[in-house]
C-alpha atoms as a PDB file:
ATOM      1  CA  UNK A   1       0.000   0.000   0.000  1.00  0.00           C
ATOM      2  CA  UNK A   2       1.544   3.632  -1.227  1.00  0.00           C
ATOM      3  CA  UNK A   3       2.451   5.061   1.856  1.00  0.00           C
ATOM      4  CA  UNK A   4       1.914   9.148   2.077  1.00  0.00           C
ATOM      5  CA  UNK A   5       2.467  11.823   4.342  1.00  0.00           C
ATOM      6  CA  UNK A   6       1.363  15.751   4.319  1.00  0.00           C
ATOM      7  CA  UNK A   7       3.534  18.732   5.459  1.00  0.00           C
ATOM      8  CA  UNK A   8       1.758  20.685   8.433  1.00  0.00           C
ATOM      9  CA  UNK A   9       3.096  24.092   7.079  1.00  0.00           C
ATOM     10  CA  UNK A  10       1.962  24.335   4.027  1.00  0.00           C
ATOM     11  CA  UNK A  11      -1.627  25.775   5.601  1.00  0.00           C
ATOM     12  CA  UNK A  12      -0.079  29.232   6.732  1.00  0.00           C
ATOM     13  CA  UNK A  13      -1.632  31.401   3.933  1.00  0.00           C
ATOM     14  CA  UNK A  14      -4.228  33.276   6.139  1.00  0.00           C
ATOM     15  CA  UNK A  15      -1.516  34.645   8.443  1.00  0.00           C
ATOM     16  CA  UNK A  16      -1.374  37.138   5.795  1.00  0.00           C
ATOM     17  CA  UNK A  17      -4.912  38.615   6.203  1.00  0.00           C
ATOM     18  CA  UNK A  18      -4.159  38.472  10.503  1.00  0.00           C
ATOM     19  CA  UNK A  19      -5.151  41.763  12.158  1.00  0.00           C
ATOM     20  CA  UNK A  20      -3.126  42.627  15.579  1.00  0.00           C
ATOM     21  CA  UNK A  21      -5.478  42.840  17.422  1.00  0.00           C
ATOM     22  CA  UNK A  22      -5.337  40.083  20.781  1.00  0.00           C
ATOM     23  CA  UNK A  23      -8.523  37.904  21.321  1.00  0.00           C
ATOM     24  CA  UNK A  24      -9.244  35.053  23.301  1.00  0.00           C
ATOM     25  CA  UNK A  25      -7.553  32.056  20.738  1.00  0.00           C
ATOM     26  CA  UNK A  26      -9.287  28.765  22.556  1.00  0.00           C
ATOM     27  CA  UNK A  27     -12.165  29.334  19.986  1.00  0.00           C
ATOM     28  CA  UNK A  28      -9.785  29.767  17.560  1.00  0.00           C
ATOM     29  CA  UNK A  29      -7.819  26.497  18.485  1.00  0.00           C
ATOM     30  CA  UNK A  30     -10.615  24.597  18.530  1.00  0.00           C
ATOM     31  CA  UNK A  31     -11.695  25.357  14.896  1.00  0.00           C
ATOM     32  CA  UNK A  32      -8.169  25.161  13.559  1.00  0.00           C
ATOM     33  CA  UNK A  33      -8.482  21.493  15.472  1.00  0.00           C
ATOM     34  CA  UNK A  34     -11.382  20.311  14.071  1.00  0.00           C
ATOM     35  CA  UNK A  35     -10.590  21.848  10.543  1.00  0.00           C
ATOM     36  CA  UNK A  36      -7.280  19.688  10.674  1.00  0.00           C
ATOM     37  CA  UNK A  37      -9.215  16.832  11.583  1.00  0.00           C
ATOM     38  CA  UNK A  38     -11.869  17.023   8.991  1.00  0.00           C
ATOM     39  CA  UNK A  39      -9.231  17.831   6.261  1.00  0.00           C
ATOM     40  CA  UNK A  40      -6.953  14.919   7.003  1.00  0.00           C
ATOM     41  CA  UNK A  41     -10.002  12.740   6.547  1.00  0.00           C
ATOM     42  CA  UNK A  42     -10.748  14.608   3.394  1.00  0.00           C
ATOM     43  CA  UNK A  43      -7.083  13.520   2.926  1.00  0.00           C
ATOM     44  CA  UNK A  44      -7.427   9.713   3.222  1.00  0.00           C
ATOM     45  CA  UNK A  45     -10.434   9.860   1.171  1.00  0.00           C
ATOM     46  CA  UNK A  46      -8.583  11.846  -2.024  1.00  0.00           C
ATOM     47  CA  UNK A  47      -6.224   8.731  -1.411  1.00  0.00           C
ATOM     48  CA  UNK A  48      -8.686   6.242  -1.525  1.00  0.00           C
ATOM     49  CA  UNK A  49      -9.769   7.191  -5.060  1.00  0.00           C
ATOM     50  CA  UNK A  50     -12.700  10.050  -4.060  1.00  0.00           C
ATOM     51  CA  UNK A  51     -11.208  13.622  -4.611  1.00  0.00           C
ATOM     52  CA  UNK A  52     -15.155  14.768  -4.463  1.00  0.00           C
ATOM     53  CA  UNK A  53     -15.317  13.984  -1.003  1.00  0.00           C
ATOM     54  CA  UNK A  54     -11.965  15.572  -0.217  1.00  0.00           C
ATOM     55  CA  UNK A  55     -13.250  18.783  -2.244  1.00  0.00           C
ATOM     56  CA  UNK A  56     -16.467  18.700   0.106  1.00  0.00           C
ATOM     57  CA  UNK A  57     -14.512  18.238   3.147  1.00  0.00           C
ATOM     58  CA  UNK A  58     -11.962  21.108   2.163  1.00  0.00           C
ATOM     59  CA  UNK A  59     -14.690  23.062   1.342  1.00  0.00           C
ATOM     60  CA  UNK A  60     -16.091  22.635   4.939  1.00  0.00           C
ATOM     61  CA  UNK A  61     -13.119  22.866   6.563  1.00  0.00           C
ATOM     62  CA  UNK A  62     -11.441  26.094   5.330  1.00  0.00           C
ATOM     63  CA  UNK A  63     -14.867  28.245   5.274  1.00  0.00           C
ATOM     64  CA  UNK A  64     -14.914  27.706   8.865  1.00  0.00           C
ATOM     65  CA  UNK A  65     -11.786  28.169   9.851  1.00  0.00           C
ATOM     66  CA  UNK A  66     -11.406  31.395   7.831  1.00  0.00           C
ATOM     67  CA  UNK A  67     -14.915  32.905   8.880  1.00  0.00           C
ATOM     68  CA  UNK A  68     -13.428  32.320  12.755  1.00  0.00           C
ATOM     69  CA  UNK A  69     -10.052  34.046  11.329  1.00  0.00           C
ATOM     70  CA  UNK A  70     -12.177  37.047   9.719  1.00  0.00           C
ATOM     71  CA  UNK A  71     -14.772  36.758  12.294  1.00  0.00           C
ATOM     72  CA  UNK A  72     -12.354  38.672  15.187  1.00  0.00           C
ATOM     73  CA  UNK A  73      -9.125  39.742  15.641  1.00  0.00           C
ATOM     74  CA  UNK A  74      -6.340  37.527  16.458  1.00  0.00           C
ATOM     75  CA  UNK A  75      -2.519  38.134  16.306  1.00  0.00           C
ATOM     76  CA  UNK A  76      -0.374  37.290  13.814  1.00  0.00           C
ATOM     77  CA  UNK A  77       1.341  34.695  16.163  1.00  0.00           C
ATOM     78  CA  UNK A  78      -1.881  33.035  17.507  1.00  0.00           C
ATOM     79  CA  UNK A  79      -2.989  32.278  13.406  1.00  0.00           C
ATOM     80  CA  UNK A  80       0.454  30.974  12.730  1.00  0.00           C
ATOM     81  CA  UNK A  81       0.025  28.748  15.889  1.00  0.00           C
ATOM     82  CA  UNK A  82      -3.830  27.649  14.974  1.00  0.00           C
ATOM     83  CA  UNK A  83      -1.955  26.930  10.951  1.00  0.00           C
ATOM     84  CA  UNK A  84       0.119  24.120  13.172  1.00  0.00           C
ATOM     85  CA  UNK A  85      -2.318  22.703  15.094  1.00  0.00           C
ATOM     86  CA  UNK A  86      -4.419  22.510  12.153  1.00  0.00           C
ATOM     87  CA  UNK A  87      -1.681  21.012  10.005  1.00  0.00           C
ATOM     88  CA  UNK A  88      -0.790  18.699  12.725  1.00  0.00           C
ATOM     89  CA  UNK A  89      -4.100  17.549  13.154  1.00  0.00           C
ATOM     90  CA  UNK A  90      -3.989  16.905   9.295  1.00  0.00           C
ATOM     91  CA  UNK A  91      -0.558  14.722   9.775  1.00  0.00           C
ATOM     92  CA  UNK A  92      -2.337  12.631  12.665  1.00  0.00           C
ATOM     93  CA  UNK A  93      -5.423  11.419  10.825  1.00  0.00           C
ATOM     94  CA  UNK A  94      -3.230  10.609   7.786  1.00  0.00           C
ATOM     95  CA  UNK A  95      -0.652   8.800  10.193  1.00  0.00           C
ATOM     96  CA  UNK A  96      -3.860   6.904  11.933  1.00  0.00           C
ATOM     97  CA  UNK A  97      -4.765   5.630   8.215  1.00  0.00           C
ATOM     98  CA  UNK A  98      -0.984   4.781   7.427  1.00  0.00           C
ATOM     99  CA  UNK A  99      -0.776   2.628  10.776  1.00  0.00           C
ATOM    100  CA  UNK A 100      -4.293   0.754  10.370  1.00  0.00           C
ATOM    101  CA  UNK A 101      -4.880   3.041  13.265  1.00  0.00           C
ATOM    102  CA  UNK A 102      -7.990   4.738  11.947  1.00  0.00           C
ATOM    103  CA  UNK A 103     -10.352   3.166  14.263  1.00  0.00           C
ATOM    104  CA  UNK A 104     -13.474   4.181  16.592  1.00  0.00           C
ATOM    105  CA  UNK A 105     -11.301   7.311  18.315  1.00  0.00           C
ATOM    106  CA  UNK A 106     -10.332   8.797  15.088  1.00  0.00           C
ATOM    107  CA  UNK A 107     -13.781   8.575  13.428  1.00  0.00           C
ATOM    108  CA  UNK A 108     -15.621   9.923  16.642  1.00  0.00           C
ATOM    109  CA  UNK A 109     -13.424  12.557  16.702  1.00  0.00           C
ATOM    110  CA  UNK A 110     -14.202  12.975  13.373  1.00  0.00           C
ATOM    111  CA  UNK A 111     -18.094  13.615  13.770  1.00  0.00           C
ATOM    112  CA  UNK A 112     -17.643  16.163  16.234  1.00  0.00           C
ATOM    113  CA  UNK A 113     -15.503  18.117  14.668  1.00  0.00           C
ATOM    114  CA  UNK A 114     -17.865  18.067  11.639  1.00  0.00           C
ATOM    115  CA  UNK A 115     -20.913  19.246  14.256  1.00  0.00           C
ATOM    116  CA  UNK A 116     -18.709  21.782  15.393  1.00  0.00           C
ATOM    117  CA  UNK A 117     -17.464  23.131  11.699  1.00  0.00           C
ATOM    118  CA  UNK A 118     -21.520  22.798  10.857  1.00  0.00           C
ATOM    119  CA  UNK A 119     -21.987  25.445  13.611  1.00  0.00           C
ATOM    120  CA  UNK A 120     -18.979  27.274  12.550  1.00  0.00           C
ATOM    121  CA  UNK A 121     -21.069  27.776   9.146  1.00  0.00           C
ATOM    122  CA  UNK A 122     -24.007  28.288  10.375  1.00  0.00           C
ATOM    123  CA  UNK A 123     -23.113  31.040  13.291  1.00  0.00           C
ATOM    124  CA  UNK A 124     -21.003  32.739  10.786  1.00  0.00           C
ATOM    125  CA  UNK A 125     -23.684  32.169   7.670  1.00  0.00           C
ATOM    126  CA  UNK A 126     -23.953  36.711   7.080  1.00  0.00           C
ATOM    127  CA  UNK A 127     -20.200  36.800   7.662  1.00  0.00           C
ATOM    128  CA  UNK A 128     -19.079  33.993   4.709  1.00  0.00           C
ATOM    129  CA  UNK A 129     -21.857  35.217   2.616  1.00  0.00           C
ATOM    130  CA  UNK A 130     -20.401  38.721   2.738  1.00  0.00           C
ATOM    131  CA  UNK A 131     -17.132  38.025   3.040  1.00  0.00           C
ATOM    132  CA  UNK A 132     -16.002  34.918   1.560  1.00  0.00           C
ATOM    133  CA  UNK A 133     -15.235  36.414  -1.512  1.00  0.00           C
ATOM    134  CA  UNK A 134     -12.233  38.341  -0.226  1.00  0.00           C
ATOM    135  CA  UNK A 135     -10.721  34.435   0.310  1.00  0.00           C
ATOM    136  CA  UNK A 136     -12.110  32.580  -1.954  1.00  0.00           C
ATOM    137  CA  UNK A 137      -9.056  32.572  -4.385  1.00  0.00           C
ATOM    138  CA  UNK A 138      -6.681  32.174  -1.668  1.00  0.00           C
ATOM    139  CA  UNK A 139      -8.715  29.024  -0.423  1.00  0.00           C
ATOM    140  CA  UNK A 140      -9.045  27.416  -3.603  1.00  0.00           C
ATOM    141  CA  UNK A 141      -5.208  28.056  -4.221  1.00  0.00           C
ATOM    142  CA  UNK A 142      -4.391  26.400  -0.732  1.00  0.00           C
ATOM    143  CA  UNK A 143      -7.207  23.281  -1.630  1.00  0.00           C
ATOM    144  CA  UNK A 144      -4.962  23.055  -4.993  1.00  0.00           C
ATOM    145  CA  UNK A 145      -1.617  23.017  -3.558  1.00  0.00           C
ATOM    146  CA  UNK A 146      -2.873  20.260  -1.173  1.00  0.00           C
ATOM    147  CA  UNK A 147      -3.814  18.633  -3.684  1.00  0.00           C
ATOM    148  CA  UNK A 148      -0.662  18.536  -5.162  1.00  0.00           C
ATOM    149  CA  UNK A 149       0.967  17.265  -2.337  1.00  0.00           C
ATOM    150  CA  UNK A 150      -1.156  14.487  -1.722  1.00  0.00           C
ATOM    151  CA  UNK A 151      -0.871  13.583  -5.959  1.00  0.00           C
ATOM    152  CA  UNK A 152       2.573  13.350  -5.339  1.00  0.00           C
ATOM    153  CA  UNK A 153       2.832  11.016  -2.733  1.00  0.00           C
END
């Protein structure tokens, strides 16, 4: 079985937009978190043969972590931080699959960070309507490049 792996830093493109301005991060952490966790899936399935599915999940995963991002002001440092966990988080569901470790935890894990990403949309529905296209290109660029990564692999 092809073996793959994903960096955790290629997902630092929003630090760009960061305003410095400090608010509380756990929020923030949490989303980055669950986005990691729903990507990495999304990740496993593009492997599998189902790049729709990865699409989907992207899809879900980005929008809310950038409508938390544009939704109040964090510091450059605490975006760059919530880019790592969110990368990491990308690395471990990937590693679970690699390992034959993607069992009961991992999939739990996996439907509440999708409940918590729906709310993300959903409490943030006027912002990412009015908003979204200020990112769009920059999100589609970053769902591309992952893309790539995972193609190569």
């Amino acid at each position: 079985m092809k073996r793959f792996a994903v960096i955790g830093g290629i997902l630092g493109f929003v630090a760009a937009f960061a305003t410095p301005v400090q608010a509380n991060t756990d929020r923030l952490d949490r989303v980055a978190a669950c986005a990691g966790i729903v990507l990495g899936n999304g990740a496993v399935d593009f492997y599998l043969g189902n790049e729709e599915a990865f699409d989907d999940a992207a899809q879900v995963a980005y929008t809310a972590y950038l409508a938390e991002v544009f939704g109040a002001s964090y510091e450059l440092n605490d975006i760059q931080i919530a880019d790592q966990i969110l990368g990491g988080n990308v690395d471990k569901v990937i590693v679970a699959f690699n390992s034959d470790n993607f069992g009961s935890d991992i999939y739990e894990e996996l439907v509440i960070c999708y409940s918590l990403l729906g709310n993300q949309l959903i409490d943030n529905a006027a912002l990412i309507s009015e908003k979204s296209s200020h990112w769009e290109e920059q999100k589609q660029n970053n769902i591309n490049l992952l893309k790539r990564f995972l193609k190569a692999n």
